[in-house]
PDB file of N, CA and C in Angstrom:
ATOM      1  N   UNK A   1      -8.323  18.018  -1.886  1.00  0.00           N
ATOM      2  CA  UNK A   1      -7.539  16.910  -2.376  1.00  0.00           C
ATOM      3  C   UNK A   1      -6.885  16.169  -1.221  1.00  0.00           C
ATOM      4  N   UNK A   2      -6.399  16.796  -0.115  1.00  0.00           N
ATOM      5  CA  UNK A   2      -6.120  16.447   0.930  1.00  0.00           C
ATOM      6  C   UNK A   2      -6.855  15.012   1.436  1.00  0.00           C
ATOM      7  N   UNK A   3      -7.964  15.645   1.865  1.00  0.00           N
ATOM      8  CA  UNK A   3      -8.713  15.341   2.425  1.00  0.00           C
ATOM      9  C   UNK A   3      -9.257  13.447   1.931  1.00  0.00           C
ATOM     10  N   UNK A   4      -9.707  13.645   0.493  1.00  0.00           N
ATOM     11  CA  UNK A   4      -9.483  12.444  -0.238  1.00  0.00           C
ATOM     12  C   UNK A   4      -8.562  11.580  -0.374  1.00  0.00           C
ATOM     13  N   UNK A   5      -7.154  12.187  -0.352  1.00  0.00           N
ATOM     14  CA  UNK A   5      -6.083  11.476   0.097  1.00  0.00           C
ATOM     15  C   UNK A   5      -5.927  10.733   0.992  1.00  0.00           C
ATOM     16  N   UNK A   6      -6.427  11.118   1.728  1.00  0.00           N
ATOM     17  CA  UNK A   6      -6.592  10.694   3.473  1.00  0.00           C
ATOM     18  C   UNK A   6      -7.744   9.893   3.915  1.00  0.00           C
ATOM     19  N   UNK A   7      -8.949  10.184   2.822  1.00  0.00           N
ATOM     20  CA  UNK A   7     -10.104   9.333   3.427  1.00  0.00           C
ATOM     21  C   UNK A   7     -10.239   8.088   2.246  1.00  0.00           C
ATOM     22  N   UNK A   8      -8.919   7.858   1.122  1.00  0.00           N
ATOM     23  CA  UNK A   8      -8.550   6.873   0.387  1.00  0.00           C
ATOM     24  C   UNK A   8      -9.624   6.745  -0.974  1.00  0.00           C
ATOM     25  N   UNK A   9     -10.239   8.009  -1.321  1.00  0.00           N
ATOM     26  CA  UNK A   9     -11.007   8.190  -2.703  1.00  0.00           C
ATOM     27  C   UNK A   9     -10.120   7.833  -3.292  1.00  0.00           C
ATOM     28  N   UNK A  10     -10.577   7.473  -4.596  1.00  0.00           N
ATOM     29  CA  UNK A  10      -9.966   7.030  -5.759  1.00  0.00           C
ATOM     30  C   UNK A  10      -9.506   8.356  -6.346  1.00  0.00           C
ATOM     31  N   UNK A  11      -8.289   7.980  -7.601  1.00  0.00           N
ATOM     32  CA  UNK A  11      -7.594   9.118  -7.826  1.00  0.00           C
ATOM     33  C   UNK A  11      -8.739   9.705  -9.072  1.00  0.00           C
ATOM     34  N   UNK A  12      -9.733   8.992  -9.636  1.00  0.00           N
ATOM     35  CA  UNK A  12     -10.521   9.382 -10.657  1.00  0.00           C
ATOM     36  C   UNK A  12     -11.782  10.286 -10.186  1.00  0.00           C
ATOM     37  N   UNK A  13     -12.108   9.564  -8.577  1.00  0.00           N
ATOM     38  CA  UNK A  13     -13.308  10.451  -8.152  1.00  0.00           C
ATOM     39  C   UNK A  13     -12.923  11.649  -7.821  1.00  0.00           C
ATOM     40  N   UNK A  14     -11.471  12.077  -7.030  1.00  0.00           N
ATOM     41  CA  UNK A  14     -10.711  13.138  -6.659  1.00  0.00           C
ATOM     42  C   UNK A  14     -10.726  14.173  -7.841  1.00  0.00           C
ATOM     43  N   UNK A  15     -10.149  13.795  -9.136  1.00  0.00           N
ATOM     44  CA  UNK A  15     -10.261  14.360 -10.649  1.00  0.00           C
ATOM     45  C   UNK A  15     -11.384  14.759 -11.003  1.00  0.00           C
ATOM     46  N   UNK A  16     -12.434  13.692 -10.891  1.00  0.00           N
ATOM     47  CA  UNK A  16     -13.682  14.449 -11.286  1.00  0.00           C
ATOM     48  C   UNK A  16     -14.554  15.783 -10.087  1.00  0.00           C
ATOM     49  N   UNK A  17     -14.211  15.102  -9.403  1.00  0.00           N
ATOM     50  CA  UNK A  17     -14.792  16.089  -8.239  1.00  0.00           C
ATOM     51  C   UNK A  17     -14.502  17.880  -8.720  1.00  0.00           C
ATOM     52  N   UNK A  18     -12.649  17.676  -8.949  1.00  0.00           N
ATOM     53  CA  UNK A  18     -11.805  19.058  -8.923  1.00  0.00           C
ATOM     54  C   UNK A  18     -11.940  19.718 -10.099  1.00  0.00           C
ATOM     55  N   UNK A  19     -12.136  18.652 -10.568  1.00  0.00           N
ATOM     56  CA  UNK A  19     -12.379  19.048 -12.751  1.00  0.00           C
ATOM     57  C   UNK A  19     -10.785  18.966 -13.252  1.00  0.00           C
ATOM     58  N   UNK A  20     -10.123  17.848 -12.690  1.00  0.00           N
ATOM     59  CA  UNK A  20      -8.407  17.696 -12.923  1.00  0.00           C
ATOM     60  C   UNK A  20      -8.971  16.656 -13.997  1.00  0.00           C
ATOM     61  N   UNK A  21      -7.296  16.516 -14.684  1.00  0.00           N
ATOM     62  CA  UNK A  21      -7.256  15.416 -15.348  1.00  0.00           C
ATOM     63  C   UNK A  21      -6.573  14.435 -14.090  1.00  0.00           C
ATOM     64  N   UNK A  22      -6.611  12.994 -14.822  1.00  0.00           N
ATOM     65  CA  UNK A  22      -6.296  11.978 -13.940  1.00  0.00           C
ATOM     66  C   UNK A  22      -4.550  12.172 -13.760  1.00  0.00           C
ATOM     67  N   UNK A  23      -3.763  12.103 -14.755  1.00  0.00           N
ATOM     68  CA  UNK A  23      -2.614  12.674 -14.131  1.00  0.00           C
ATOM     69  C   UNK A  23      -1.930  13.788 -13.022  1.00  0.00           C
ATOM     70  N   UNK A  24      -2.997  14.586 -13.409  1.00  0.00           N
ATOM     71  CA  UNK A  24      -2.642  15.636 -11.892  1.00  0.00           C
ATOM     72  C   UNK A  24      -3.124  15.676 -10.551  1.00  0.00           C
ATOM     73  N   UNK A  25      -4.309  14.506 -10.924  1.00  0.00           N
ATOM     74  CA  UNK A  25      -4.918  14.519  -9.948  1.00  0.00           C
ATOM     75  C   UNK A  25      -3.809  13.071  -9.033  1.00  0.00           C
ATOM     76  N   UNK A  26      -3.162  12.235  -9.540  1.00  0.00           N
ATOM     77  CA  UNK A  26      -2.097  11.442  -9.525  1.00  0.00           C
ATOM     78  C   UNK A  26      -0.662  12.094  -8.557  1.00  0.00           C
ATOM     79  N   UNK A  27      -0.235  12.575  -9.760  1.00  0.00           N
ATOM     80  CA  UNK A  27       0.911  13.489  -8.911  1.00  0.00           C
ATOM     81  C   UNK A  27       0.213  14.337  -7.963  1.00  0.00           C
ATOM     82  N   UNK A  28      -0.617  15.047  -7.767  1.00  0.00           N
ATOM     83  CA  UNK A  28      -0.953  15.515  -6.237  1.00  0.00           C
ATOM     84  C   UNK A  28      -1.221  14.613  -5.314  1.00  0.00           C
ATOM     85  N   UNK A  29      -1.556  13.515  -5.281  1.00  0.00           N
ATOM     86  CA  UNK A  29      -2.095  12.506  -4.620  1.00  0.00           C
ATOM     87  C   UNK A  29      -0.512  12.012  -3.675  1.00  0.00           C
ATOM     88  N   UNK A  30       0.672  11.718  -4.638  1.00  0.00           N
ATOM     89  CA  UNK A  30       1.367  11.106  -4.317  1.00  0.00           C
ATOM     90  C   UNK A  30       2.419  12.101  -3.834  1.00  0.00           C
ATOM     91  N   UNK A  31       2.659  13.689  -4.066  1.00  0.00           N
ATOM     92  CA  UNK A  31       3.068  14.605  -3.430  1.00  0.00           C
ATOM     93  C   UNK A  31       2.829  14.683  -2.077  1.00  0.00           C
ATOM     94  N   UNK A  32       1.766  14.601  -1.733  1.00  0.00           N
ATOM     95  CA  UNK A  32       1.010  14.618  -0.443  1.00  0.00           C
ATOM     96  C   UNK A  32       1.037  13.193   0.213  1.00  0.00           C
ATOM     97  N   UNK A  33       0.863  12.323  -0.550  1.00  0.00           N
ATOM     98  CA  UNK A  33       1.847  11.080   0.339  1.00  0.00           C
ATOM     99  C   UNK A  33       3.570  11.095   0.875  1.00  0.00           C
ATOM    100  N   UNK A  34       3.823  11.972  -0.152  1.00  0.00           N
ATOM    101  CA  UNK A  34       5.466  11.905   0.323  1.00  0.00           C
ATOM    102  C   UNK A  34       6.041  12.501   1.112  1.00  0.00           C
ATOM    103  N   UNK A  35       4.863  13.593   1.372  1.00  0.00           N
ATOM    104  CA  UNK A  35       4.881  14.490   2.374  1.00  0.00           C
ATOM    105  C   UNK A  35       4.906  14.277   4.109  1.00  0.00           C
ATOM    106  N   UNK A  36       3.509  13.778   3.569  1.00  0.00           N
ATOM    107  CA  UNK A  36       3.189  12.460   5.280  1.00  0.00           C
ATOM    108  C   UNK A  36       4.199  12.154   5.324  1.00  0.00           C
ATOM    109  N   UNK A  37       5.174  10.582   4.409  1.00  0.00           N
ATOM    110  CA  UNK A  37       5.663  10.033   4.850  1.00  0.00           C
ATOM    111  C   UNK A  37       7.157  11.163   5.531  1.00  0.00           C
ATOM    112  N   UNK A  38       7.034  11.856   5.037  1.00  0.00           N
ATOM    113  CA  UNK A  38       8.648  12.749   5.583  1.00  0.00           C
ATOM    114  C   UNK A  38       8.663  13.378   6.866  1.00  0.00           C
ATOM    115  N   UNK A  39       7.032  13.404   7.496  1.00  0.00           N
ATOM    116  CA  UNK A  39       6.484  14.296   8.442  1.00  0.00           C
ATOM    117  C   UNK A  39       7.071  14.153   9.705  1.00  0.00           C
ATOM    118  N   UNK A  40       7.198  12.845  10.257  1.00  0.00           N
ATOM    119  CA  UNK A  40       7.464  11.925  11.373  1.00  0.00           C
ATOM    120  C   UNK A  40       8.993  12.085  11.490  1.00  0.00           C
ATOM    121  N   UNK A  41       9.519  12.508  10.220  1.00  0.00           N
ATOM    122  CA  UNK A  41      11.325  12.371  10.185  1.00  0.00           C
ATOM    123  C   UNK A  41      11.475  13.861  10.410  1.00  0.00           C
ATOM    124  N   UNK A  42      10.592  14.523  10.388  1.00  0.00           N
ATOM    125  CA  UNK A  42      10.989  16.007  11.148  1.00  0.00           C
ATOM    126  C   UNK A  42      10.415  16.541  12.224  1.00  0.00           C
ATOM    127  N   UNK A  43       9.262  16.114  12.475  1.00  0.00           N
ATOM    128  CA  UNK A  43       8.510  16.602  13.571  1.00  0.00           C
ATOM    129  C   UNK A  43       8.485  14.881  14.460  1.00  0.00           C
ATOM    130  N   UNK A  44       8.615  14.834  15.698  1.00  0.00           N
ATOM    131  CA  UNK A  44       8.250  14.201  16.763  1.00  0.00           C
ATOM    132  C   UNK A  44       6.748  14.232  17.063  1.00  0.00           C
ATOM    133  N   UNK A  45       5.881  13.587  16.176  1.00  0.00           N
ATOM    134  CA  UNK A  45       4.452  13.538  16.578  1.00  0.00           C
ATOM    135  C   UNK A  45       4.073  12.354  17.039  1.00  0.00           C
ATOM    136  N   UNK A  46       2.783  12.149  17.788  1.00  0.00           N
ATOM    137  CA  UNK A  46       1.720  11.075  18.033  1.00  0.00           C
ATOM    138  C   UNK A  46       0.302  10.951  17.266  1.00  0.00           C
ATOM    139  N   UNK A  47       0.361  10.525  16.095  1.00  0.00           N
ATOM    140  CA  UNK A  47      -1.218  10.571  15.716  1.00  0.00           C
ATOM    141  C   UNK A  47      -2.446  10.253  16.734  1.00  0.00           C
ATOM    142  N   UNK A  48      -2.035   9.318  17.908  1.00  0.00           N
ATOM    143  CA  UNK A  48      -3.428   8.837  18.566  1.00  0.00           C
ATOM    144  C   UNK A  48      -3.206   8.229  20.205  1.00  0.00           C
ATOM    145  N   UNK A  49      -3.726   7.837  20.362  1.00  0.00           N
ATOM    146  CA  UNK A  49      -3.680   6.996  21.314  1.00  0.00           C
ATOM    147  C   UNK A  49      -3.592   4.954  21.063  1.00  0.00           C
ATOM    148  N   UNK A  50      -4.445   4.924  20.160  1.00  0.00           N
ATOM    149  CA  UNK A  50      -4.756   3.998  19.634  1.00  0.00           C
ATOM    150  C   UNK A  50      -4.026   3.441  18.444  1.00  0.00           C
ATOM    151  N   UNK A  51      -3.393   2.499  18.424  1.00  0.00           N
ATOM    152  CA  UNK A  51      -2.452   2.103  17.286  1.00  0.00           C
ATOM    153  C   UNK A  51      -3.030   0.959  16.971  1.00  0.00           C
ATOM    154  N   UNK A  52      -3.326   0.520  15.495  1.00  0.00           N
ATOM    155  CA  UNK A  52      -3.647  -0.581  14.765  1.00  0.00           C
ATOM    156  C   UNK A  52      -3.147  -1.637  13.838  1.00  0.00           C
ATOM    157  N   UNK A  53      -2.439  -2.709  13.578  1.00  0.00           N
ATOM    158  CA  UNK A  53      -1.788  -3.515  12.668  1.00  0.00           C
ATOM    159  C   UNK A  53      -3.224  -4.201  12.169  1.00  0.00           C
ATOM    160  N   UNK A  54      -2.909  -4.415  11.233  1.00  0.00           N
ATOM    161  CA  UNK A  54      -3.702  -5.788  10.163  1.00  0.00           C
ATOM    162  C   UNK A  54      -2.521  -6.270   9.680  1.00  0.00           C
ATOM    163  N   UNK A  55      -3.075  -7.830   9.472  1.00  0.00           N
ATOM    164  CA  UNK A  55      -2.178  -8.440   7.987  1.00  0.00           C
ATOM    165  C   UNK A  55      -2.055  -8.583   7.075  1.00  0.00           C
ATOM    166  N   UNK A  56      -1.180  -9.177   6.188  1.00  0.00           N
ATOM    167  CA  UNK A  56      -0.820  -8.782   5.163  1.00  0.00           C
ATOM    168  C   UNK A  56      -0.420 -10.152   4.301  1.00  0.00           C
ATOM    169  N   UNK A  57      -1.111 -10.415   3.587  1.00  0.00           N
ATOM    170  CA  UNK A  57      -1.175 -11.893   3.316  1.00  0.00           C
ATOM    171  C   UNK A  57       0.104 -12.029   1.849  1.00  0.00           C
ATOM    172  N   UNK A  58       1.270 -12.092   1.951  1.00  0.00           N
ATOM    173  CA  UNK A  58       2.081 -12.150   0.651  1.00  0.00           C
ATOM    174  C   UNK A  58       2.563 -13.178   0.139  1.00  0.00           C
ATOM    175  N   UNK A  59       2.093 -13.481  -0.866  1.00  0.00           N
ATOM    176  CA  UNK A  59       2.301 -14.523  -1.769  1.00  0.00           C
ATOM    177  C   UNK A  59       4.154 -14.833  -2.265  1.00  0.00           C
ATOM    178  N   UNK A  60       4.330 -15.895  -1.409  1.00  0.00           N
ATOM    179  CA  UNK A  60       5.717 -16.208  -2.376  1.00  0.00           C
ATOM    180  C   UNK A  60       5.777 -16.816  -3.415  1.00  0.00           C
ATOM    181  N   UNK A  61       6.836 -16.595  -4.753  1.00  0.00           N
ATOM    182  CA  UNK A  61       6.751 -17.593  -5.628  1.00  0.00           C
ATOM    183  C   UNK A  61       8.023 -17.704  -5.865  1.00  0.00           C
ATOM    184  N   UNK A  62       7.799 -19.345  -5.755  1.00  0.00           N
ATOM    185  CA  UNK A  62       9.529 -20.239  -5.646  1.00  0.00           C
ATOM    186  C   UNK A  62       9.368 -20.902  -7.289  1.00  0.00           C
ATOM    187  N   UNK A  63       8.535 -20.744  -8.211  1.00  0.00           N
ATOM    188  CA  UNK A  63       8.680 -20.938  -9.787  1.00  0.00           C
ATOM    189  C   UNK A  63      10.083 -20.733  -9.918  1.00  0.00           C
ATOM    190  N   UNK A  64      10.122 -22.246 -10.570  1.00  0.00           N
ATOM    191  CA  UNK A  64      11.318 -22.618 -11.216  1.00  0.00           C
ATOM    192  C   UNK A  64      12.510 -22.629 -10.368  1.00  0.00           C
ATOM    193  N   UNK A  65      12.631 -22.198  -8.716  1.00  0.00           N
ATOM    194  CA  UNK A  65      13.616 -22.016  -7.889  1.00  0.00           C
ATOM    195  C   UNK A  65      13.015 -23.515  -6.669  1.00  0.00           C
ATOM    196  N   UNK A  66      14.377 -23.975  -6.087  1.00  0.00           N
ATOM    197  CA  UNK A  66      14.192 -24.886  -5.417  1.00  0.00           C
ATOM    198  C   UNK A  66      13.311 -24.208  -3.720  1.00  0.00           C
ATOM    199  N   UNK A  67      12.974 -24.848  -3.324  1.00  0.00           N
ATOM    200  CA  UNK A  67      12.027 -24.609  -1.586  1.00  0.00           C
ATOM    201  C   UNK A  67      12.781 -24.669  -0.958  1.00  0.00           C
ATOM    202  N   UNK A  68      13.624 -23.403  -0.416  1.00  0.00           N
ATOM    203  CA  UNK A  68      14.388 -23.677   0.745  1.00  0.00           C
ATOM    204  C   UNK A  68      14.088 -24.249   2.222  1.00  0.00           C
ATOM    205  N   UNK A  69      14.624 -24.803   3.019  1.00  0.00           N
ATOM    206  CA  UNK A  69      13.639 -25.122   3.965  1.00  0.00           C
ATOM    207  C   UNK A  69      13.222 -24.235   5.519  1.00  0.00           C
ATOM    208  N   UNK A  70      13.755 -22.778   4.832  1.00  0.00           N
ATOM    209  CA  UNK A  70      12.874 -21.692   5.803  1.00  0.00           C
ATOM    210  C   UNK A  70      11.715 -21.186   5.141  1.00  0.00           C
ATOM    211  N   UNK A  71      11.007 -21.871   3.928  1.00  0.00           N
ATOM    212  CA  UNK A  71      10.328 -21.224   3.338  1.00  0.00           C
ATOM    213  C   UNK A  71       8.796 -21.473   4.054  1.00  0.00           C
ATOM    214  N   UNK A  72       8.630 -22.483   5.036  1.00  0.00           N
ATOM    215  CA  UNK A  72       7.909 -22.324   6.074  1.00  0.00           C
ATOM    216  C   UNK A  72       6.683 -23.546   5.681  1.00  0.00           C
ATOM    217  N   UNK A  73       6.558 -24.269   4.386  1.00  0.00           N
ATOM    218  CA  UNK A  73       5.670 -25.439   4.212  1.00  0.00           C
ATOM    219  C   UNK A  73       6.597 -26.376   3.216  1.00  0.00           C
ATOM    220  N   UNK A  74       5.607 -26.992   2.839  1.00  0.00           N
ATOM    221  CA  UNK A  74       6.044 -28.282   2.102  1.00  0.00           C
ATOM    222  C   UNK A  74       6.380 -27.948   0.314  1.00  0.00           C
ATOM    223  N   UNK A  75       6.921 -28.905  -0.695  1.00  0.00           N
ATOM    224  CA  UNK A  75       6.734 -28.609  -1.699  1.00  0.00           C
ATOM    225  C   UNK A  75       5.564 -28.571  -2.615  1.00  0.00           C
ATOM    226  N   UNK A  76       4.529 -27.987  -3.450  1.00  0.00           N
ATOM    227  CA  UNK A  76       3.396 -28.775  -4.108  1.00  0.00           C
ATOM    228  C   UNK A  76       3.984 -29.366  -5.142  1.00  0.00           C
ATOM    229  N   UNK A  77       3.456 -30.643  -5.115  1.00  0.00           N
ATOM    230  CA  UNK A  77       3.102 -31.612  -6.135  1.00  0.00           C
ATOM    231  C   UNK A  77       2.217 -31.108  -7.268  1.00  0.00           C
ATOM    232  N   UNK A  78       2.684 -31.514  -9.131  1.00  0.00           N
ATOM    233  CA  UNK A  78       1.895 -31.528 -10.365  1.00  0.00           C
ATOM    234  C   UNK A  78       0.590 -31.181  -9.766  1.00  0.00           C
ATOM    235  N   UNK A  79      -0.360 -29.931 -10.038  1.00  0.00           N
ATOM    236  CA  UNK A  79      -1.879 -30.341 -10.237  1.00  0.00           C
ATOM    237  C   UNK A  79      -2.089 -30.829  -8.643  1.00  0.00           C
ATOM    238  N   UNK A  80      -1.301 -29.961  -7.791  1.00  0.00           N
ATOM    239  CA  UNK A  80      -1.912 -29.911  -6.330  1.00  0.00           C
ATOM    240  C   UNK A  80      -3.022 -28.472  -5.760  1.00  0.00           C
ATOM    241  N   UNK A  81      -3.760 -29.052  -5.387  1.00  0.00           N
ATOM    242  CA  UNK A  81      -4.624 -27.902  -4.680  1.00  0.00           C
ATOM    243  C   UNK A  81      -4.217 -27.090  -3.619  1.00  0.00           C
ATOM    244  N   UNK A  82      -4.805 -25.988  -3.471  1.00  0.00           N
ATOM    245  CA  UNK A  82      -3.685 -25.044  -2.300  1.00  0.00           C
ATOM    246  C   UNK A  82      -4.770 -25.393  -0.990  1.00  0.00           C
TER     247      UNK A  82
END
């Protein structure tokens, strides 16, 4: 289960694989995420040498709220194209 966790299987292929239902196969999934994440706050590790960012494309929505002007573009207009 680990292992799937880590190589980002789905929580249904993980279940079927183990012969779990999808709920347990769920809460183990996310046990073991919470775990990782706590890992670094107790142990002083280095996973690599090599460190990687991607981006992260997040959608704001100013519906029904005015465009402040740090919001970084213009307003759209009725039936404007993005």
């Amino acid at each position: 289960m680990i292992a799937d966790t880590l190589h980002g299987n789905s929580i249904d292929f993980s279940a079927k694989r183990f012969g779990l239902h999808h709920q347990a196969a769920f809460d183990m999934c996310h046990k073991i995420l919470l775990a990782l994440l706590e890992l670094p706050l107790a142990v002083d590790i280095c996973l690599g040498n090599v460190s990687e960012f991607d981006e992260t494309f997040v959608l704001d929505c100013y519906k029904g709220k005015r465009l402040d002007a740090g919001a970084g573009r213009k307003q759209r207009k009725h039936h404007a194209k993005l």
